[in-house]
C-alpha atoms as a PDB file:
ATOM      1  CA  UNK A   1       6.759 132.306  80.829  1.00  0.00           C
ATOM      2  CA  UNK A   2       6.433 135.886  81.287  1.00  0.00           C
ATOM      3  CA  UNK A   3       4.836 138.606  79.048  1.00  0.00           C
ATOM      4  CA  UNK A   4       6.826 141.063  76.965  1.00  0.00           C
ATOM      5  CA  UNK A   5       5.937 143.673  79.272  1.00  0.00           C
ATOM      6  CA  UNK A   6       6.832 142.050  82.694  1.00  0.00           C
ATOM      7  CA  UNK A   7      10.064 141.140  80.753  1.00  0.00           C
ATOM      8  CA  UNK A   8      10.611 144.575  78.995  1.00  0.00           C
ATOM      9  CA  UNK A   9      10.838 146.237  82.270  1.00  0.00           C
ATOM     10  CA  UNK A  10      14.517 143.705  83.261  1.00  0.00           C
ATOM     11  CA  UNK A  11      15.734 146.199  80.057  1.00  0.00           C
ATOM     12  CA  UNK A  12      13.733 149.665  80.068  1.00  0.00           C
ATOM     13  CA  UNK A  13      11.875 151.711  82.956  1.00  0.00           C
ATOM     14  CA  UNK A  14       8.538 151.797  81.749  1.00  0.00           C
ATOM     15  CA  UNK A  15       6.809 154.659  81.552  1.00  0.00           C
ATOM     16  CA  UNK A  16       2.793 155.179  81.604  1.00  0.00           C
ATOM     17  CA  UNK A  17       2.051 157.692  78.869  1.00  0.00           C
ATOM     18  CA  UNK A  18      -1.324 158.596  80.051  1.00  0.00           C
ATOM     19  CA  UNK A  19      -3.392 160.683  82.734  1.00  0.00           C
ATOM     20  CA  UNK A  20      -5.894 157.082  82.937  1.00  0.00           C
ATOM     21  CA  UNK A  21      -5.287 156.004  86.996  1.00  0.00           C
ATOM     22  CA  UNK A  22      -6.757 152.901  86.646  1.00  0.00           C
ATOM     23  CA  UNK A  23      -4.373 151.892  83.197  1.00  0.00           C
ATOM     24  CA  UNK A  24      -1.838 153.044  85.713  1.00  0.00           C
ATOM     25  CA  UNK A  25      -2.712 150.804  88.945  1.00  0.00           C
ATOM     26  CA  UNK A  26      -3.394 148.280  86.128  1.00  0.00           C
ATOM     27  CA  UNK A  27       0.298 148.375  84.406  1.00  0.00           C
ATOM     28  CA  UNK A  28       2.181 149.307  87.385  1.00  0.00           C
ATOM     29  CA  UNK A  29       4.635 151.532  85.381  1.00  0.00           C
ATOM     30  CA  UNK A  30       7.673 153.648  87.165  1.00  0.00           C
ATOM     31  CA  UNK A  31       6.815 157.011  85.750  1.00  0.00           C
ATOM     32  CA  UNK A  32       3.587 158.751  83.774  1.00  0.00           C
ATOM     33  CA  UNK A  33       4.063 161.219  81.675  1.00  0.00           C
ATOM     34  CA  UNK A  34       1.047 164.023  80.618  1.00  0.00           C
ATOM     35  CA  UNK A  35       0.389 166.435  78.037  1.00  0.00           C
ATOM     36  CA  UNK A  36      -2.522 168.918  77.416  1.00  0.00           C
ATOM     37  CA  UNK A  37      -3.907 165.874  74.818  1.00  0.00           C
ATOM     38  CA  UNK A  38      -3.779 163.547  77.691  1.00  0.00           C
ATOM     39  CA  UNK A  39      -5.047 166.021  80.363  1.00  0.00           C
ATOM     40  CA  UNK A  40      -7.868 167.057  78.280  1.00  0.00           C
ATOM     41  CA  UNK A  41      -9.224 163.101  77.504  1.00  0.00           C
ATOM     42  CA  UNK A  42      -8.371 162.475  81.200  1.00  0.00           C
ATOM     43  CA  UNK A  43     -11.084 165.063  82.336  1.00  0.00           C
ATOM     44  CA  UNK A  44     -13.363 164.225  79.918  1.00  0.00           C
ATOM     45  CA  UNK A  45     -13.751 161.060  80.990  1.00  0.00           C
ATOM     46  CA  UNK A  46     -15.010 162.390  84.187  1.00  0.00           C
ATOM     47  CA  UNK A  47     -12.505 160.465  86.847  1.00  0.00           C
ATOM     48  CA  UNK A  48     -11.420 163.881  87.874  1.00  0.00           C
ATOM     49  CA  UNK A  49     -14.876 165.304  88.394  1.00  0.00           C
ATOM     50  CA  UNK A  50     -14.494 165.423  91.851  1.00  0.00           C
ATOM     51  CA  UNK A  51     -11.042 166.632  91.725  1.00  0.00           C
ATOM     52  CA  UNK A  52     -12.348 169.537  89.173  1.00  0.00           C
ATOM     53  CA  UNK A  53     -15.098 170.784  91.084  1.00  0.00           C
ATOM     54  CA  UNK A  54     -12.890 172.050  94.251  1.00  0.00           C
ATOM     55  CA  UNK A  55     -10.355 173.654  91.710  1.00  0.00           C
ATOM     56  CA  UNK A  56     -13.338 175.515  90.386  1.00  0.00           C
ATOM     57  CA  UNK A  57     -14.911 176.523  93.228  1.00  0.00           C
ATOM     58  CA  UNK A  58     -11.385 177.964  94.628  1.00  0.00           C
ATOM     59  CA  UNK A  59     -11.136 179.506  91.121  1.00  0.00           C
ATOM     60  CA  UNK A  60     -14.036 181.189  91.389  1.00  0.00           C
ATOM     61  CA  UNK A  61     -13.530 183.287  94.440  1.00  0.00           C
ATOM     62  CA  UNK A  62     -10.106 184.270  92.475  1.00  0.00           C
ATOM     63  CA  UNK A  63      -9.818 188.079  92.525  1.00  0.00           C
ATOM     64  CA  UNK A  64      -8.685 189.058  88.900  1.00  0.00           C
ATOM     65  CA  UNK A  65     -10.598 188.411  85.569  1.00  0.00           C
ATOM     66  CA  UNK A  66     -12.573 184.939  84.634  1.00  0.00           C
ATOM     67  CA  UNK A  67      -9.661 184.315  81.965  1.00  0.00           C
ATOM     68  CA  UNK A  68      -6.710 184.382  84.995  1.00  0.00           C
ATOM     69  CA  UNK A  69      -9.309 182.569  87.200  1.00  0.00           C
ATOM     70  CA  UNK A  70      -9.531 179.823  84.419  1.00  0.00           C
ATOM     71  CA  UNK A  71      -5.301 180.569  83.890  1.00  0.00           C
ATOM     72  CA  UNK A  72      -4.869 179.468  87.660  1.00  0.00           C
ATOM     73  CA  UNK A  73      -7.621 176.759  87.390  1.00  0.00           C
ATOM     74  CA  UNK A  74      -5.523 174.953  84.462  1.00  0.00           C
ATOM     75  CA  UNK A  75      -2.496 175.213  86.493  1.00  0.00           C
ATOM     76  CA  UNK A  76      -3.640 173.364  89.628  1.00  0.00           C
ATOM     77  CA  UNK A  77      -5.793 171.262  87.524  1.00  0.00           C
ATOM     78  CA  UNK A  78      -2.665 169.361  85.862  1.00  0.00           C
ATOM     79  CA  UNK A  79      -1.028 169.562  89.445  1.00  0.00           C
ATOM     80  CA  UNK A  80      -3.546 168.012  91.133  1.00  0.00           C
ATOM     81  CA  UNK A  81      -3.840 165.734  88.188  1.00  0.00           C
ATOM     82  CA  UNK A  82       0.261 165.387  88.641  1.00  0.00           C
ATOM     83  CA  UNK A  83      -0.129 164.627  92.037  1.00  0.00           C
ATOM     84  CA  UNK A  84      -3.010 161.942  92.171  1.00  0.00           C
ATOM     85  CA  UNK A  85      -1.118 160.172  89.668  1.00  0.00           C
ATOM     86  CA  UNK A  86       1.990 160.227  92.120  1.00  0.00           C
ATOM     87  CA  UNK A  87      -0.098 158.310  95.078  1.00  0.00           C
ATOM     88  CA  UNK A  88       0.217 155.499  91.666  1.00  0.00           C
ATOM     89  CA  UNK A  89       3.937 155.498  90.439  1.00  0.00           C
ATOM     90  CA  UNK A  90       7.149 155.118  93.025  1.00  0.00           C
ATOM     91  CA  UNK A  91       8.600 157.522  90.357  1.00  0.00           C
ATOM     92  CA  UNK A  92       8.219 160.775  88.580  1.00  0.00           C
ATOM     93  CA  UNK A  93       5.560 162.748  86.601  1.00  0.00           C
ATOM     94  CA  UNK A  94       6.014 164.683  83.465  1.00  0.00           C
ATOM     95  CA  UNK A  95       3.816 168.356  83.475  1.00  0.00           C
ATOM     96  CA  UNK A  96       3.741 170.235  80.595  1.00  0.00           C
ATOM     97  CA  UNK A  97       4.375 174.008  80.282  1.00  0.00           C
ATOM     98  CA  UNK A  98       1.916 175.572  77.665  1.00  0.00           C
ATOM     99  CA  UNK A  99       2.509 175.098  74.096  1.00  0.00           C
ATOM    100  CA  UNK A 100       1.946 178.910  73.293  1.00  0.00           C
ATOM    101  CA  UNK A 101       4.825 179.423  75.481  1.00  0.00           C
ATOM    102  CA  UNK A 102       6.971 177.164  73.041  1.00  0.00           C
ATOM    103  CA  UNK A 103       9.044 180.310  71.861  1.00  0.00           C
ATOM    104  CA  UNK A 104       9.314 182.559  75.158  1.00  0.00           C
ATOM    105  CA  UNK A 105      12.194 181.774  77.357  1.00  0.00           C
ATOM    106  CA  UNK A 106      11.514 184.121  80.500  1.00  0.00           C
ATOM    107  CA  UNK A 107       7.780 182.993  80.189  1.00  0.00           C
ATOM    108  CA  UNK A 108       8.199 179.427  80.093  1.00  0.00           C
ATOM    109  CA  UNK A 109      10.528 179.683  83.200  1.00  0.00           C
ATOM    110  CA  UNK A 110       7.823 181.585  84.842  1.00  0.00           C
ATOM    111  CA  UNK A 111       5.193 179.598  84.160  1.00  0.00           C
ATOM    112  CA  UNK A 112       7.567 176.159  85.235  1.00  0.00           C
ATOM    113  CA  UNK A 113       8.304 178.127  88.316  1.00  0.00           C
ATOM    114  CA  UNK A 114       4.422 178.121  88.808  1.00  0.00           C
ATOM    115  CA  UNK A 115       4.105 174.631  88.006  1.00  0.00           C
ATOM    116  CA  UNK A 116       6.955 173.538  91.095  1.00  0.00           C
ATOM    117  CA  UNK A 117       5.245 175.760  93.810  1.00  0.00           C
ATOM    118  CA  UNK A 118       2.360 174.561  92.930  1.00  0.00           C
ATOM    119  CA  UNK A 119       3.563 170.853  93.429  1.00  0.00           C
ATOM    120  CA  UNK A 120       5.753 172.293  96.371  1.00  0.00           C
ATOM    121  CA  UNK A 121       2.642 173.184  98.313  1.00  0.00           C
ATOM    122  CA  UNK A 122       0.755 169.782  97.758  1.00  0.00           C
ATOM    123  CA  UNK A 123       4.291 168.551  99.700  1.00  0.00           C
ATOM    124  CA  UNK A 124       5.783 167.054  96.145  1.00  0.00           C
ATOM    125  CA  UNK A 125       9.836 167.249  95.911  1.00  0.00           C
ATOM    126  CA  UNK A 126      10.798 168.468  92.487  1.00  0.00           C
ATOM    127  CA  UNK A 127      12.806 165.007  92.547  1.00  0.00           C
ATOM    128  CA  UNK A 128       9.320 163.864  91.734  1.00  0.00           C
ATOM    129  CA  UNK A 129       8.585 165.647  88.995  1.00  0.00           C
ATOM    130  CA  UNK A 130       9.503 166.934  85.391  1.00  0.00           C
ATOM    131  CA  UNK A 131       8.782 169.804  83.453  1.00  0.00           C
ATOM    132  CA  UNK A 132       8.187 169.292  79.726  1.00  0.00           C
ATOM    133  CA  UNK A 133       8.988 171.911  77.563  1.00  0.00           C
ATOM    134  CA  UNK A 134       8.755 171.755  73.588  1.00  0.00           C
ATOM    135  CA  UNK A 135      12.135 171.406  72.077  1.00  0.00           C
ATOM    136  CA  UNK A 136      12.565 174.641  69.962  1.00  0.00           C
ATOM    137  CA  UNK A 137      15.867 176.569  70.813  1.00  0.00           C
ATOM    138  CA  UNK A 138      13.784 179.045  73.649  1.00  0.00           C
ATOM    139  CA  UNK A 139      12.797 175.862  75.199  1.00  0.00           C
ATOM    140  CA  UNK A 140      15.903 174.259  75.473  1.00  0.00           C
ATOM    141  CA  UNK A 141      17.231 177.836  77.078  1.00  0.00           C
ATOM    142  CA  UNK A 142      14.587 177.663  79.471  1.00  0.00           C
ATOM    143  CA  UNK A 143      15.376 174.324  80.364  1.00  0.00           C
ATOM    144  CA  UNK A 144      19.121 174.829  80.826  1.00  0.00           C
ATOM    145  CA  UNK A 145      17.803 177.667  83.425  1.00  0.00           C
ATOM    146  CA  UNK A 146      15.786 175.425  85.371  1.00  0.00           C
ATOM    147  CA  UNK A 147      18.135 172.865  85.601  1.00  0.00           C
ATOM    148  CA  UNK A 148      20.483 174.998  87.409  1.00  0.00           C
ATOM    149  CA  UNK A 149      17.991 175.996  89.633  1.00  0.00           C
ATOM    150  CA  UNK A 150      17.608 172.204  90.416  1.00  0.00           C
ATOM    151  CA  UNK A 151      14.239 171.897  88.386  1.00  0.00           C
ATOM    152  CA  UNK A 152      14.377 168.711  86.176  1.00  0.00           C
ATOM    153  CA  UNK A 153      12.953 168.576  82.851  1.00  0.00           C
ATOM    154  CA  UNK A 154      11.307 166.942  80.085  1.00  0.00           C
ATOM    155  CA  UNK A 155      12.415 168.308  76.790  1.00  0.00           C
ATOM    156  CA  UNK A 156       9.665 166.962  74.045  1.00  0.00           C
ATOM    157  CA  UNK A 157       8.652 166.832  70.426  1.00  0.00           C
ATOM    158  CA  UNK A 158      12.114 166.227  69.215  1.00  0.00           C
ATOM    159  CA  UNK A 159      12.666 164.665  65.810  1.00  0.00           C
ATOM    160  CA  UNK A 160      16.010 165.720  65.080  1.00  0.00           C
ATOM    161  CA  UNK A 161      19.029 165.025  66.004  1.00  0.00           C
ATOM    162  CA  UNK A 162      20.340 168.710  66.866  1.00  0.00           C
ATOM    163  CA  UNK A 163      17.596 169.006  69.323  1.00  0.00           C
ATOM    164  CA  UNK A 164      18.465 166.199  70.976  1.00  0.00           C
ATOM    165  CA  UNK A 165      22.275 167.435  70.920  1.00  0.00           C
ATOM    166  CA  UNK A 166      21.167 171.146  71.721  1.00  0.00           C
ATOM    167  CA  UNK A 167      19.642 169.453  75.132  1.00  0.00           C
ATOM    168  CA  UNK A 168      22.679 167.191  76.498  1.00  0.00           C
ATOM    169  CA  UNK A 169      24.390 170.410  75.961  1.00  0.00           C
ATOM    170  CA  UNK A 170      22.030 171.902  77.967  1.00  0.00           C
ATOM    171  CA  UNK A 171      22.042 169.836  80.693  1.00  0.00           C
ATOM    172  CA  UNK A 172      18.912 168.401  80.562  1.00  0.00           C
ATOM    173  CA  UNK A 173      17.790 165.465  82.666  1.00  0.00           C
ATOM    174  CA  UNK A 174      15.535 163.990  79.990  1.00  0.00           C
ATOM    175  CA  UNK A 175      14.489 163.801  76.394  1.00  0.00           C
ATOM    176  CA  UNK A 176      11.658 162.373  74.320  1.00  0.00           C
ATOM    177  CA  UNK A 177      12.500 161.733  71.005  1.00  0.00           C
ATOM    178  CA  UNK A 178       8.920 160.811  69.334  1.00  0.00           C
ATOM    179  CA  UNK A 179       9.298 158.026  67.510  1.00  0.00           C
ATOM    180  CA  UNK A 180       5.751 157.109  65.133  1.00  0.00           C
ATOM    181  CA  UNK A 181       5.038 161.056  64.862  1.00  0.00           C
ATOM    182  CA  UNK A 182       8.414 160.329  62.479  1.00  0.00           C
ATOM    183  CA  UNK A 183       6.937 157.209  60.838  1.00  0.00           C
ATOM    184  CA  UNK A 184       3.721 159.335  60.620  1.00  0.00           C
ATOM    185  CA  UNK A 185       5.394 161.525  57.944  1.00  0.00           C
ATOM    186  CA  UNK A 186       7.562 158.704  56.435  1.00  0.00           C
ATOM    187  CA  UNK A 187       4.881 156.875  55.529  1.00  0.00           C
ATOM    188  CA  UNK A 188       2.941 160.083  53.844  1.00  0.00           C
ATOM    189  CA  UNK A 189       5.618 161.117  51.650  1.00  0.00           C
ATOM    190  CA  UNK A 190       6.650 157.473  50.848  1.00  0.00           C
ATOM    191  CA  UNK A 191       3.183 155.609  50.761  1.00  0.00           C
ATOM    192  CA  UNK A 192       4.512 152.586  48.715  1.00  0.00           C
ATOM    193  CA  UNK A 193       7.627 152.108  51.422  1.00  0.00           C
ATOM    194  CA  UNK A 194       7.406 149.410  53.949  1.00  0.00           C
ATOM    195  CA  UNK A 195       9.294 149.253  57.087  1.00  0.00           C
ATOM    196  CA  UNK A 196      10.120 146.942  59.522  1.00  0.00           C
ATOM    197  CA  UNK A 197       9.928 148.472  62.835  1.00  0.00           C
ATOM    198  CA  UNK A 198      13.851 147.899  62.907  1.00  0.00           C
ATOM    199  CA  UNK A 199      14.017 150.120  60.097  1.00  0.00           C
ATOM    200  CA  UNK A 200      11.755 152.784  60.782  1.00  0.00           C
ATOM    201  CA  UNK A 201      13.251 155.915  60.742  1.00  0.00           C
ATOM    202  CA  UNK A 202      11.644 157.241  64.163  1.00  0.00           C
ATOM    203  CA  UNK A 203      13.890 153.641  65.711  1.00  0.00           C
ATOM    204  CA  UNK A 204      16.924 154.744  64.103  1.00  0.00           C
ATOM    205  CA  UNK A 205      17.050 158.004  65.293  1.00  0.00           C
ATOM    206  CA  UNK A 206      15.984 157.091  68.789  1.00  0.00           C
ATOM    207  CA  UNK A 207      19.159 154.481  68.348  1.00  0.00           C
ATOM    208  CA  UNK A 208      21.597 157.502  67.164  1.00  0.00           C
ATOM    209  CA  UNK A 209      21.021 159.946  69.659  1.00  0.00           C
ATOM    210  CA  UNK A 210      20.947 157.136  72.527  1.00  0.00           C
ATOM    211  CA  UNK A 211      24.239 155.603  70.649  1.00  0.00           C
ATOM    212  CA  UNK A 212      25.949 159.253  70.710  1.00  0.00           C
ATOM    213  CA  UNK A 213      24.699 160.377  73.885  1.00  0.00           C
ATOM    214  CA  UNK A 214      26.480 156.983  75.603  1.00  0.00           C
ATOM    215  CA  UNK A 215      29.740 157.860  73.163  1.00  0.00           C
ATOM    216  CA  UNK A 216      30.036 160.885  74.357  1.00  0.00           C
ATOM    217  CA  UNK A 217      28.866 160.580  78.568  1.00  0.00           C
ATOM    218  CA  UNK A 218      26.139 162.814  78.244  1.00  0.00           C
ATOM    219  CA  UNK A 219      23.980 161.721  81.352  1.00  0.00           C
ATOM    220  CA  UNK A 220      20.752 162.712  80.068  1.00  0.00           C
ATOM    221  CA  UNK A 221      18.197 159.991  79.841  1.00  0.00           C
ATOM    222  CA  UNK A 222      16.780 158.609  76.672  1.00  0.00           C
ATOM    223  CA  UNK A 223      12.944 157.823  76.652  1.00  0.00           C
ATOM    224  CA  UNK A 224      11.542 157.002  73.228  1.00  0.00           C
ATOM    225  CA  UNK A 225       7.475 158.267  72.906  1.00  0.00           C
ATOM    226  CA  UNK A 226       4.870 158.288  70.711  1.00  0.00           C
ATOM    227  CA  UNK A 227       4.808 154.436  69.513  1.00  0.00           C
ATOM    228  CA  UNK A 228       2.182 153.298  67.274  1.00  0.00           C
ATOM    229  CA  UNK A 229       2.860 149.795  67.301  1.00  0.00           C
ATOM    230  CA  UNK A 230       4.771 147.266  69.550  1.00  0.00           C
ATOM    231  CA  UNK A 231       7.090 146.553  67.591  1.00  0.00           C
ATOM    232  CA  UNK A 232       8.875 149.637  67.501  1.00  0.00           C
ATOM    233  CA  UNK A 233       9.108 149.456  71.133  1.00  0.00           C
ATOM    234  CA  UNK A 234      10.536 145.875  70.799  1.00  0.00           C
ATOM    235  CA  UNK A 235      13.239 147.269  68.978  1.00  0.00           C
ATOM    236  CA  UNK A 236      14.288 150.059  71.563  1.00  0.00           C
ATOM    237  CA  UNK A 237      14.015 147.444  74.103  1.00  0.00           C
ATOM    238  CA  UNK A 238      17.747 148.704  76.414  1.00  0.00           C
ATOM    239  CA  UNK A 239      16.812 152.337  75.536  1.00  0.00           C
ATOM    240  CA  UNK A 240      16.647 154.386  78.693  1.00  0.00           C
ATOM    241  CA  UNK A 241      12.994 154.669  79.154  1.00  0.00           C
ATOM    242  CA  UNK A 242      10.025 154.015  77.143  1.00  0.00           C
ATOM    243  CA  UNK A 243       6.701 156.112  77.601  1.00  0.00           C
ATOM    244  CA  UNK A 244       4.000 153.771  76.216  1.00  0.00           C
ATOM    245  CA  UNK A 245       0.390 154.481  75.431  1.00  0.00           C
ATOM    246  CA  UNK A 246      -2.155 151.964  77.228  1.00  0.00           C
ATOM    247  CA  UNK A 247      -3.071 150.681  74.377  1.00  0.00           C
ATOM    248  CA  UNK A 248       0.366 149.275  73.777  1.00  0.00           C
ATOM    249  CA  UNK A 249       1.039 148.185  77.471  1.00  0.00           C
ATOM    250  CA  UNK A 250      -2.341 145.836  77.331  1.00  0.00           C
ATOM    251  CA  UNK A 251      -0.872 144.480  73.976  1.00  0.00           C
ATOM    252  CA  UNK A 252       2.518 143.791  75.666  1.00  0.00           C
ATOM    253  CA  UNK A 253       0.728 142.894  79.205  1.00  0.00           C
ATOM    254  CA  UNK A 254      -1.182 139.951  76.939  1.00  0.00           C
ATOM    255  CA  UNK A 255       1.689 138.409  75.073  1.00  0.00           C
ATOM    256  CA  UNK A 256       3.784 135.950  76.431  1.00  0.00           C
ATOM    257  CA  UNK A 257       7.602 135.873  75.639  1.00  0.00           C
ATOM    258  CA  UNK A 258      11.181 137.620  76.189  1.00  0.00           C
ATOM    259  CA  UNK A 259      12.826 140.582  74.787  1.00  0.00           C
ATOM    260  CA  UNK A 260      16.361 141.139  73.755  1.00  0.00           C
ATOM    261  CA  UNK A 261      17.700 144.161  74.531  1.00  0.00           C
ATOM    262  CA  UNK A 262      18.647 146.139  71.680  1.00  0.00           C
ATOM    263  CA  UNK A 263      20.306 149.122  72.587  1.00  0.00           C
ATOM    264  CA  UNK A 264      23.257 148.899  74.524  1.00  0.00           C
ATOM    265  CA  UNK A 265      26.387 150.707  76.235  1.00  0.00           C
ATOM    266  CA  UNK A 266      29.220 149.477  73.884  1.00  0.00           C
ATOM    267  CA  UNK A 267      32.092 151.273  76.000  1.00  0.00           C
ATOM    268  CA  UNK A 268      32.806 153.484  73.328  1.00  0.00           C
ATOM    269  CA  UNK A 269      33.945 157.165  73.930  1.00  0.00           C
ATOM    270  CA  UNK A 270      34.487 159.908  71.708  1.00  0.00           C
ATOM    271  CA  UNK A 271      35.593 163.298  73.129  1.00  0.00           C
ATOM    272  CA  UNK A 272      32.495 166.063  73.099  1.00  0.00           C
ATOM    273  CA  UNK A 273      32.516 168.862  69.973  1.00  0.00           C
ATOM    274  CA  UNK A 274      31.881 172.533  70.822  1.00  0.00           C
ATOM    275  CA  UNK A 275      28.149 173.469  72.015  1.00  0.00           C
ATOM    276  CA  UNK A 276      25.696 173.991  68.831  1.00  0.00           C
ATOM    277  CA  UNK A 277      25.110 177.685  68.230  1.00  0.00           C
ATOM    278  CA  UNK A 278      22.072 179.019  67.980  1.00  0.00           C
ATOM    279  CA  UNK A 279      22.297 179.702  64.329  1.00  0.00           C
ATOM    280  CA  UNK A 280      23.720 176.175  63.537  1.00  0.00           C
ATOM    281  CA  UNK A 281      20.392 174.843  65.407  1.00  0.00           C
ATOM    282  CA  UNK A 282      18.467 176.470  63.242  1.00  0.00           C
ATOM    283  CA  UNK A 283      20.103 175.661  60.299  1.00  0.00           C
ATOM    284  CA  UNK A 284      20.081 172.013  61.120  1.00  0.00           C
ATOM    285  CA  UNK A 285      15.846 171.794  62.107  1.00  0.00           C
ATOM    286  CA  UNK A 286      15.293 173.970  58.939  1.00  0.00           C
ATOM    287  CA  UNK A 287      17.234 171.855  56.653  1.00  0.00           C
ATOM    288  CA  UNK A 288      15.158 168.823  58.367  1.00  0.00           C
ATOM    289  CA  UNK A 289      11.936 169.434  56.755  1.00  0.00           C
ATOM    290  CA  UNK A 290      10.166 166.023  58.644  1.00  0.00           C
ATOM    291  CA  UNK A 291      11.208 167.700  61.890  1.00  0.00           C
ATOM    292  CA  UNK A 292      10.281 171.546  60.987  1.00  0.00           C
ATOM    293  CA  UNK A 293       6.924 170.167  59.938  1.00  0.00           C
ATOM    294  CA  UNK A 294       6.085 168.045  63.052  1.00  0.00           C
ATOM    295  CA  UNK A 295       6.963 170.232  65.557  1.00  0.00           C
ATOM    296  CA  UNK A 296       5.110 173.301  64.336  1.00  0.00           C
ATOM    297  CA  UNK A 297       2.439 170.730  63.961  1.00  0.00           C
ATOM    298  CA  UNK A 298       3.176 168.725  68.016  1.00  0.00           C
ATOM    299  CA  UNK A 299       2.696 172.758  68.972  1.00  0.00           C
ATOM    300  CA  UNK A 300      -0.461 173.528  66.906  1.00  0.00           C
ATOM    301  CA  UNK A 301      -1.776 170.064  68.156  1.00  0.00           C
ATOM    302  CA  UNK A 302      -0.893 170.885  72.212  1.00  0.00           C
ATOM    303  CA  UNK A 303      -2.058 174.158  72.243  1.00  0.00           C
ATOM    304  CA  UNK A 304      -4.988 173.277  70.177  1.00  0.00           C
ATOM    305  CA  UNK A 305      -5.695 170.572  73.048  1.00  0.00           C
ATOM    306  CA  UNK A 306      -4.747 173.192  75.568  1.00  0.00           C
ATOM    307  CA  UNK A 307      -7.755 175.854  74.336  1.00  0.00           C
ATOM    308  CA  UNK A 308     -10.251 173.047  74.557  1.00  0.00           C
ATOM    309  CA  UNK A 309      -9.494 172.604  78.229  1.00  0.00           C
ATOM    310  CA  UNK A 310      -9.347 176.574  78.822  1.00  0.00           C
ATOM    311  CA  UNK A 311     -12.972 176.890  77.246  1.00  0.00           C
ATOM    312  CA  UNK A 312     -14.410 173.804  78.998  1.00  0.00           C
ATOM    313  CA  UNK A 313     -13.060 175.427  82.088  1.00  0.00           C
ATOM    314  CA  UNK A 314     -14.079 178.703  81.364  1.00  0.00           C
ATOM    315  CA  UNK A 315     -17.926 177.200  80.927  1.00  0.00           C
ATOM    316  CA  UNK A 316     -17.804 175.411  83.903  1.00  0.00           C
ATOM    317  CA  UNK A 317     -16.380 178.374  85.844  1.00  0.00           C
ATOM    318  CA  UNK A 318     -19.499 180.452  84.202  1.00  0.00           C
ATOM    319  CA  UNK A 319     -22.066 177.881  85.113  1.00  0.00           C
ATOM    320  CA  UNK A 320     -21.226 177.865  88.941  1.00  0.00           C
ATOM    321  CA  UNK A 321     -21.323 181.406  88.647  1.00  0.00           C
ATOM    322  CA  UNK A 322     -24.254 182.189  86.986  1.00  0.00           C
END
């Protein structure tokens, strides 16, 4: 009999969501995904030492300051990192663009731009490769940019359904609607509430948007993230894709059984409204208070995981120099 994981892949491409190579050679997924959490554990646990030092030795012969040496450093850092992790999966990478940048348009698309030459010169297609950008209304403008200018992306942190709306509108190749960051705050304001992970209300709305994004013929591809326990991935089983955390793989890898698909193409088609304005985005995430208060906090979080890279960078940039 084969496990739930060899048996969720006949239904979902599974996706790796971690920087760990050998959970990757181990779990053979079709894509990885990466953010600055993930790139920041990933170094610390010192498989990338090697890979580290020659960034910081080319960083430190950089002309400009030690903070744009450290500025290029992170950059080919999570490129390199992109890249080793691409000799592992017949598929693509997600790369995030810096969290601070969550609310800048033109410097988001600069700093994706970056991100492609970058991959570009290490001889990686962009066919190989996704840009994630937060899902706030500058980040869905900088993806519908990049998109044109045949630059795929990853639009994350969404927990509403007008995000996830905003970026079929936009064109954009992918989404991640987070699924237990949902349950997360669910389970804090109703602490007495039990749900079954049919019911949880990071499932339904990964079910709604995939639902209305097959209605209407949107072709942007559904991949529910940020699971905290098996069975919520169980009960996307048909979605799209599925980013899972090692953790979660090992648990699937190790049980034995099938999975019925649960999300489906029903052949259903409604005709597609008029784009959502700016201002009716905004009214719709600020009337949402779960999803105005986790994706301030999925930015505070990224960026906060972001800094901690920058100053173990910037240390090990002065050490070499000193």
């Amino acid at each position: 009999m084969p496990n739930l994981l060899e048996d969720l892949k006949q239904h979902s491409t599974v996706v790796a969501d971690t920087g760990d190579l050998d959970a990757i050679r181990r779990f053979a997924p079709q894509d990885a995904t990466t953010n600055p959490s993930l790139i920041l554990k990933a170094v610390k646990s010192g498989q990338y030492d090697a890979l580290l030092d020659d960034i910081l030795h080319a960083a430190g012969s950089h002309n400009g300051t030690r903070n744009e040496a450290v500025d290029e450093a992170c950059d080919r850092l999570i490129v390199a990192m992109g890249t080793l992790i691409l000799d592992h999966v017949p598929g693509r990478v997600s790369t995030e663009v810096n969290a601070r940048l969550s609310f800048d348009t033109e410097g988001s698309i600069a700093k994706a731009r970056r991100l492609v030459a970058l991959y570009e010169e290490a001889g990686i297609g962009r066919e190989r490769i996704l840009i994630k950008l937060a899902s706030t209304w500058e980040g869905i403008r900088a993806a519908e940019v990049l998109e044109r200018e045949g630059i795929p992306c990853n639009l994350t942190l969404i927990f509403n359904f007008a995000q996830a709306r905003a970026c079929a509108e936009a064109g954009v190749f992918l989404i991640s609607p987070f699924v237990g960051r949902i349950l997360d705050w669910y389970r804090k304001a109703n602490p007495d509430t039990a749900y079954a992970p049919e019911e949880e209300p990071g499932v339904q709305s990964v079910r709604a948007i995939y639902d209305y994004f097959r209605r209407l013929e949107y072709p942007t591809v559904v991949m529910g993230a940020s699971f905290r326990n098996s069975g919520e991935i169980l009960a996307l089983a048909g979605c799209d894709r599925l980013t899972i955390s090692p953790a979660l793989l090992e648990e699937l890898a190790e049980r034995e059984g099938s999975v019925t698909p649960e999300l489906s193409d029903t052949g259903e088609r409604d005709s597609r409204p008029s784009p959502l304005s700016e201002a009716a985005f905004r009214w719709e995430l600020n009337e949402d208070a779960m999803a105005t208060e986790k994706l301030a906090e999925g930015i505070r979080g990224f960026e906060a995981d972001q800094v901690k890279l920058e100053s173990l960078l910037h240390d090990r940039l002065a050490n070499r120099q000193a």
